[in-house]
Protein backbone atom coordinates (compact mmCIF):
# COMPACT_ATOMS: atom_id res chain seq x y z
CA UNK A 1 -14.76 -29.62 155.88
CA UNK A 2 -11.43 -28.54 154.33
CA UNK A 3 -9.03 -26.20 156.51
CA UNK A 4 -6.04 -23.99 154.49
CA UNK A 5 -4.15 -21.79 157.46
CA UNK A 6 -2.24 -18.97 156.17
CA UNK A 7 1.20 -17.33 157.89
CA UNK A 8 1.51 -13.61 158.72
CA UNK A 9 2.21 -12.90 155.07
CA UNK A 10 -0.69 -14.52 153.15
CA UNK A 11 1.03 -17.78 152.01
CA UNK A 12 -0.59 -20.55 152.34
CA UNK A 13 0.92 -23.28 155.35
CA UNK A 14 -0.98 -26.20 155.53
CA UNK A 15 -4.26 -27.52 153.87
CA UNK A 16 -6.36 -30.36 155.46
CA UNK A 17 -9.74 -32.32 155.13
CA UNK A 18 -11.11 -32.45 158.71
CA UNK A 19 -13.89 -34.08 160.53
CA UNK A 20 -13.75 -37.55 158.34
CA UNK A 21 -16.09 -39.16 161.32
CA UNK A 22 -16.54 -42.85 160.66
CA UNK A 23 -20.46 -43.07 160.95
CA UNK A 24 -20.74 -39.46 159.52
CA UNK A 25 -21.08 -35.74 160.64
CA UNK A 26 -24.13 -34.22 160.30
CA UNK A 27 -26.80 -31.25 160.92
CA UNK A 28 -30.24 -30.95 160.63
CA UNK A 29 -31.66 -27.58 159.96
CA UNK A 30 -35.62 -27.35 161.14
CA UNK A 31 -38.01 -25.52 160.04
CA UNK A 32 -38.68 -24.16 163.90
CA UNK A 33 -35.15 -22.27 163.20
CA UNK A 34 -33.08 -24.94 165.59
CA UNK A 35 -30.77 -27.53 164.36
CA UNK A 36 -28.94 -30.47 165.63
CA UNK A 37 -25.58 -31.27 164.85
CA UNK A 38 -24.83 -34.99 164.65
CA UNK A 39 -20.83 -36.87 165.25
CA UNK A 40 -21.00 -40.49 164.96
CA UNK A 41 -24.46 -40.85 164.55
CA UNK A 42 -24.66 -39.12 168.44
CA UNK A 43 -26.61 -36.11 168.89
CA UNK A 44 -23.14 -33.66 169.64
CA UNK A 45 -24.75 -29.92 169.56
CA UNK A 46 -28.43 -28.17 169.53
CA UNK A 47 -29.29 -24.62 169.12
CA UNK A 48 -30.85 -22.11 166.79
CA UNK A 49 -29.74 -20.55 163.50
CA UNK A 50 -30.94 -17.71 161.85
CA UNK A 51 -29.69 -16.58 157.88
CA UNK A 52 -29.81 -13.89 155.47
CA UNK A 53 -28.85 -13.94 151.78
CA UNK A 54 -25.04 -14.15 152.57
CA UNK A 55 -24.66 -15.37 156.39
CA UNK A 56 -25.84 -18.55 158.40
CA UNK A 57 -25.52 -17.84 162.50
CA UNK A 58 -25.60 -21.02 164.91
CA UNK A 59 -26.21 -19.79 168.42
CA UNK A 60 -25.37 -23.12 171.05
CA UNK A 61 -24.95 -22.93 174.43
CA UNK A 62 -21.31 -23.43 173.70
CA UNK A 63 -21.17 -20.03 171.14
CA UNK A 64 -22.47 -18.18 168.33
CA UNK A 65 -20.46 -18.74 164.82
CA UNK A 66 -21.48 -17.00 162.04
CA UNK A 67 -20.63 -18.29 158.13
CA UNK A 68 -20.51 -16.79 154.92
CA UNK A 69 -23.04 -18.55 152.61
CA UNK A 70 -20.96 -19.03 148.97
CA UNK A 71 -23.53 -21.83 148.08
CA UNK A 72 -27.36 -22.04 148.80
CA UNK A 73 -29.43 -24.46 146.72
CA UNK A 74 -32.11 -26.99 147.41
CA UNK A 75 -29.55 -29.80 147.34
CA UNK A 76 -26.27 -28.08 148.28
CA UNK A 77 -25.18 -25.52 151.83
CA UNK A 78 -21.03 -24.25 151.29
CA UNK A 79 -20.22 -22.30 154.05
CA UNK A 80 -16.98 -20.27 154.82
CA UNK A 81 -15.87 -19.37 158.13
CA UNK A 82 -12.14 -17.05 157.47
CA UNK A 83 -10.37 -16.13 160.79
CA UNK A 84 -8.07 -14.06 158.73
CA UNK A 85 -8.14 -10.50 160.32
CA UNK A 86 -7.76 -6.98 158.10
CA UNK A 87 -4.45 -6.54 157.84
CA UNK A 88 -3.37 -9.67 158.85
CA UNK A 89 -3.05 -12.92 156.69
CA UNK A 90 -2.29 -15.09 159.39
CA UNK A 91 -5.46 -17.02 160.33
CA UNK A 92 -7.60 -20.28 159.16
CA UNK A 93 -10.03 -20.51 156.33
CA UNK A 94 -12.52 -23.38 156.84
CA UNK A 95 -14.85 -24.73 154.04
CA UNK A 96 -18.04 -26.75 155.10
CA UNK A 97 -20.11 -28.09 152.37
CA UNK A 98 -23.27 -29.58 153.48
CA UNK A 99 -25.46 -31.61 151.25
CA UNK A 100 -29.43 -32.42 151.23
CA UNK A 101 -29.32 -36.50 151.57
């Protein structure tokens, strides 16, 4: 997952690769429409998800986040999550790219 915050003003502060877990960070999406989400080869999160052609929504007990989808093949999942409010540049941008091992 890559992070790039922005200021008030648009610029860009800070950019940063996140969530480099040592024995890998995973989710499985299942056909039942639930998934597991995996941190250090320990189960970490389980809920359901539901998706259209643009968005991907994980409901936990812990939230609901919803993603837009940029990428969506058989092998390949890019999802963008922008805090950035209208009128407003300050905020996070976070990329997760997910891929079919």
């Amino acid at each position: 997952m890559q992070t790039t915050t922005y200021d008030a003003s648009g610029v860009v502060t800070s950019k940063s690769d996140v969530l480099n877990v040592p024995d890998g960070y995973y989710t499985i999406f299942k056909a039942d429409k639930t998934f597991e989400r995996y941190q250090d080869s320990k189960l970490a999160l389980t809920g359901t998800y539901s998706y259209t052609n643009t968005t991907l929504t994980n409901t936990s007990s812990q939230n609901q986040a919803t993603q837009q989808i940029t990428t969506f093949t058989d092998t390949n999942l890019v999802l963008v999550n922008d805090s950035r409010r209208e009128g407003r540049g300050t905020g996070t941008v976070e990329v997760l790219t997910l891929r079919k091992h």
